[in-house]
N, C-alpha and C. Protein backbone atom coordinates (compact mmCIF):
# COMPACT_ATOMS: atom_id res chain seq x y z
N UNK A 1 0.83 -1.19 0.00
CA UNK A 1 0.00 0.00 0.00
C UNK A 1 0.88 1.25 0.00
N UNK A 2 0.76 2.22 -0.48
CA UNK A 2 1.07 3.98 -0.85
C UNK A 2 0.70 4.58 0.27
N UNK A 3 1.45 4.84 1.11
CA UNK A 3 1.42 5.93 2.15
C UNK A 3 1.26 7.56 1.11
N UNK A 4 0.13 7.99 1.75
CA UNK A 4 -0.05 9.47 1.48
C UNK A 4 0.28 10.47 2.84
N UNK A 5 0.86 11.39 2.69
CA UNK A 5 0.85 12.75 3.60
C UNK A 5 0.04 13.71 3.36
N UNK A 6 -0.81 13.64 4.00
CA UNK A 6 -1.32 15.41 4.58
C UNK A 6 -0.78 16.35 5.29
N UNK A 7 -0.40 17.42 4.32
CA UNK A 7 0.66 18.50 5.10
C UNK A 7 0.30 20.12 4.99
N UNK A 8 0.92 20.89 5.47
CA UNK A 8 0.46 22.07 5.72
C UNK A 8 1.48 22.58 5.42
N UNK A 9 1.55 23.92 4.39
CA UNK A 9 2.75 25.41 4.43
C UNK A 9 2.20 25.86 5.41
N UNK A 10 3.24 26.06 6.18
CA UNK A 10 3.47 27.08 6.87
C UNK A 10 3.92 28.81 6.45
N UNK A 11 3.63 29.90 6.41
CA UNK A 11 4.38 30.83 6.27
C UNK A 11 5.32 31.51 7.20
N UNK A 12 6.34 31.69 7.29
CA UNK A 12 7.20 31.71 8.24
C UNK A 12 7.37 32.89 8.75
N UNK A 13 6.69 33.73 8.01
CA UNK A 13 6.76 35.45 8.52
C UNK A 13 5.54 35.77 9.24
N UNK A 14 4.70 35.24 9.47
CA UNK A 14 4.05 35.07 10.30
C UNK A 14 3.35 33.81 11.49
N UNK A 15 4.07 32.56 10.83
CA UNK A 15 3.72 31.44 11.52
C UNK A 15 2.41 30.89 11.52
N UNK A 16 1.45 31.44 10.37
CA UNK A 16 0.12 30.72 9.92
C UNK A 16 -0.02 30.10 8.62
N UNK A 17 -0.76 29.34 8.92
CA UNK A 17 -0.49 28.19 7.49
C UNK A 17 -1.50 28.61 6.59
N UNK A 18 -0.99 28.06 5.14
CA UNK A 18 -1.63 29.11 3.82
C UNK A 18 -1.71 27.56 3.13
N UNK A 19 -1.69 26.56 3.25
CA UNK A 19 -2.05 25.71 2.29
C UNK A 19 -2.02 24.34 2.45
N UNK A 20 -2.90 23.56 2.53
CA UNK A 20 -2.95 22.24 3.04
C UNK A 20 -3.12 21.75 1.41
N UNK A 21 -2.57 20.38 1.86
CA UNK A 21 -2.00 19.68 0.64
C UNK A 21 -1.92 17.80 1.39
N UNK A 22 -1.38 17.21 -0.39
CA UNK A 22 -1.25 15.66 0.23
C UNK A 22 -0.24 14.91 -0.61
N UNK A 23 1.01 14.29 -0.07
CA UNK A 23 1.80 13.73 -1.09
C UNK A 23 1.91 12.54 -0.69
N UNK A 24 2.78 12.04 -1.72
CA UNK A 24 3.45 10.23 -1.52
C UNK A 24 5.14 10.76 -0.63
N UNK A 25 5.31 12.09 -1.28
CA UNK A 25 6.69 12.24 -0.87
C UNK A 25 6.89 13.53 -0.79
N UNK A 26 6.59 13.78 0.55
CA UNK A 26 6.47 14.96 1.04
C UNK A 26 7.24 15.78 1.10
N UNK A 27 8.91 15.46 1.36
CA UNK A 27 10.54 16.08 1.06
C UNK A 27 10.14 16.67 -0.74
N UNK A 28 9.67 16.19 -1.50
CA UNK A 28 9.93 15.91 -2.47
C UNK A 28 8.96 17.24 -3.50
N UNK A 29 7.88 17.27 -2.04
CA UNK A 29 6.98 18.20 -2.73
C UNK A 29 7.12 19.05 -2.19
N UNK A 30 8.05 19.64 -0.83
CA UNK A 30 8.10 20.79 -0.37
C UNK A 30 9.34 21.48 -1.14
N UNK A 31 10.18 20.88 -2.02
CA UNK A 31 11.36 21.10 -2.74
C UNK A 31 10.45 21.66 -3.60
N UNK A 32 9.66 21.40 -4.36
CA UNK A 32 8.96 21.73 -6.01
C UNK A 32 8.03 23.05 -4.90
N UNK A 33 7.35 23.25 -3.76
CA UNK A 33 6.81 24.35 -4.04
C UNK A 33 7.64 25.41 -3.92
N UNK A 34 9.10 25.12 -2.77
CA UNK A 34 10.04 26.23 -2.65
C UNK A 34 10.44 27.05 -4.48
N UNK A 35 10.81 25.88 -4.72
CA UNK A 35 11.55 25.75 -6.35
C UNK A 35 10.48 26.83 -7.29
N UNK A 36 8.81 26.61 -6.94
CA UNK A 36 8.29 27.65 -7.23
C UNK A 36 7.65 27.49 -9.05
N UNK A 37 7.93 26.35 -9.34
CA UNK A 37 7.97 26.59 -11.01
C UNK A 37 6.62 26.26 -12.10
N UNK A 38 5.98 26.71 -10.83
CA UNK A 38 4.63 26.16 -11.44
C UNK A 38 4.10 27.23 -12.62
N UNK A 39 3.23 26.80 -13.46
CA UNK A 39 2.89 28.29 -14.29
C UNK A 39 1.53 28.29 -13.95
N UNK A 40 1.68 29.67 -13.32
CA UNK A 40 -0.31 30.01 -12.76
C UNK A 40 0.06 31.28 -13.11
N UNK A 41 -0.54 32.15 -14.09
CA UNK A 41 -0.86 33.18 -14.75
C UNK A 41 -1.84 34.10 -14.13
N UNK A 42 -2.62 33.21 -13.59
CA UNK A 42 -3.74 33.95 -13.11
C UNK A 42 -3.57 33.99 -11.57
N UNK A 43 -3.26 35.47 -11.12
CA UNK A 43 -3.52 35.37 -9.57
C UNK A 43 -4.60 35.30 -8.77
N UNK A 44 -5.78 35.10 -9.33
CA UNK A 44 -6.97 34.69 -8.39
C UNK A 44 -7.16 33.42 -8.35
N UNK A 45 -6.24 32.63 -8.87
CA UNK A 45 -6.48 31.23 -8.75
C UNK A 45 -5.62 30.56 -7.63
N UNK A 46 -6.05 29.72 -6.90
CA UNK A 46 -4.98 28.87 -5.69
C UNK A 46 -3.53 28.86 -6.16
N UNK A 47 -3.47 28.28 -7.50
CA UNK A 47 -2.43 28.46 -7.27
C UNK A 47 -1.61 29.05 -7.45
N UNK A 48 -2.40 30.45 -8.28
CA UNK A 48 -1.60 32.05 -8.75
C UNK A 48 -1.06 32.29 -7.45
N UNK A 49 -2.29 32.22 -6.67
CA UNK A 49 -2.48 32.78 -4.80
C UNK A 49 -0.90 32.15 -4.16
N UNK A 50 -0.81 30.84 -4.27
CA UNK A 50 -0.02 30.28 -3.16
C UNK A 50 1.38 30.43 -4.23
N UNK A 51 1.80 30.82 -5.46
CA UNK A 51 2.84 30.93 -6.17
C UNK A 51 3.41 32.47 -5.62
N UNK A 52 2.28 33.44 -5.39
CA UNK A 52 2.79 34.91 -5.11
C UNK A 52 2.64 34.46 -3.73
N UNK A 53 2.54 34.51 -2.52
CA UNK A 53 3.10 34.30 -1.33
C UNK A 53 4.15 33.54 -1.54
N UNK A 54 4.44 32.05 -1.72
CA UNK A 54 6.07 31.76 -1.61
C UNK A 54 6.88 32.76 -2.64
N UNK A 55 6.72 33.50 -3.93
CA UNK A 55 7.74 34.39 -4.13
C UNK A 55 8.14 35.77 -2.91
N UNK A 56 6.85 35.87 -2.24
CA UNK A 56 7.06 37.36 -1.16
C UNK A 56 7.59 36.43 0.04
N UNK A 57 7.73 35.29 0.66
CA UNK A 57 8.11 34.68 1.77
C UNK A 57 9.98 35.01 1.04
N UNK A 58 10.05 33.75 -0.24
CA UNK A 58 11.29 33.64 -0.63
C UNK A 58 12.07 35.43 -0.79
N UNK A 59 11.70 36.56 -1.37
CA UNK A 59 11.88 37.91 -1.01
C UNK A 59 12.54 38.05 0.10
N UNK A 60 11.99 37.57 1.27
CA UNK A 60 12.07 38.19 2.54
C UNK A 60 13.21 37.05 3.08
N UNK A 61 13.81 36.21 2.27
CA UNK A 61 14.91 35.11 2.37
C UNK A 61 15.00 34.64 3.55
N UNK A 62 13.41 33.53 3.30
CA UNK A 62 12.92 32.58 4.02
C UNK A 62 12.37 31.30 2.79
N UNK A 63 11.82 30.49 3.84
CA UNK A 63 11.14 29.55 2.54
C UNK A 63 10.22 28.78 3.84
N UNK A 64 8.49 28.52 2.71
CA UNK A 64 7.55 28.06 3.73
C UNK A 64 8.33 26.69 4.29
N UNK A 65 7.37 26.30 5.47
CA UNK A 65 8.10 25.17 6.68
C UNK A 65 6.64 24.31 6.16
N UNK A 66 6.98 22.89 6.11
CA UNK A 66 5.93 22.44 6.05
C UNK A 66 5.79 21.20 6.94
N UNK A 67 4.63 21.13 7.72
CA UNK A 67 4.28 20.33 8.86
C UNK A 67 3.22 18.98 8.24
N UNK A 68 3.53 17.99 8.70
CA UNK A 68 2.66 16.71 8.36
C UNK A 68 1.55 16.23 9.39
N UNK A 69 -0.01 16.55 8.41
CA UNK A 69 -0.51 16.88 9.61
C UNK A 69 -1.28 15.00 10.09
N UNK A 70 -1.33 14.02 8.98
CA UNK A 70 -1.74 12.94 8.49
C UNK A 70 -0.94 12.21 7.80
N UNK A 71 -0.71 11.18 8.54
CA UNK A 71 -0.13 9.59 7.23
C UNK A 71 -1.35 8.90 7.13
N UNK A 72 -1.79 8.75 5.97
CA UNK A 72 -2.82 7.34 5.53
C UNK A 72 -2.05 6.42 4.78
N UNK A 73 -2.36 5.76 4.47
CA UNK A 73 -2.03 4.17 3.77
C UNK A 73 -3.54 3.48 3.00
């Protein structure tokens, strides 16, 4: 069976979380949102939204913390 994670960004400039999420490989996906390389054009969309906060976190030369809030299987 595939262990999934349920995890949370954290934003670090204020210490409240901006985005719950779920991986197989959670190291793996907090690398790709730091990394940032998603293409969302549109900022009213989630993930325009959560692409411009990690560029203003990364700005402020930090990077979101992300907490595991669930393992399923």
């Amino acid at each position: 069976m595939r262990k999934i994670y349920i995890y949370v960004l954290i934003n670090p400039l204020n210490n409240k979380p901006f985005y719950v999420g779920a991986s197989e490989r959670p190291e793996t996906r907090l690398s790709q949102h730091i990394s940032n390389k998603i293409f969302a054009p549109n900022p009213e969309t989630v993930a325009g939204m959560r692409k411009a906060l990690i560029d203003k976190i990364k700005k402020k030369g930090k990077v979101p913390r992300m907490k595991i809030l669930k393992q399923t299987t």
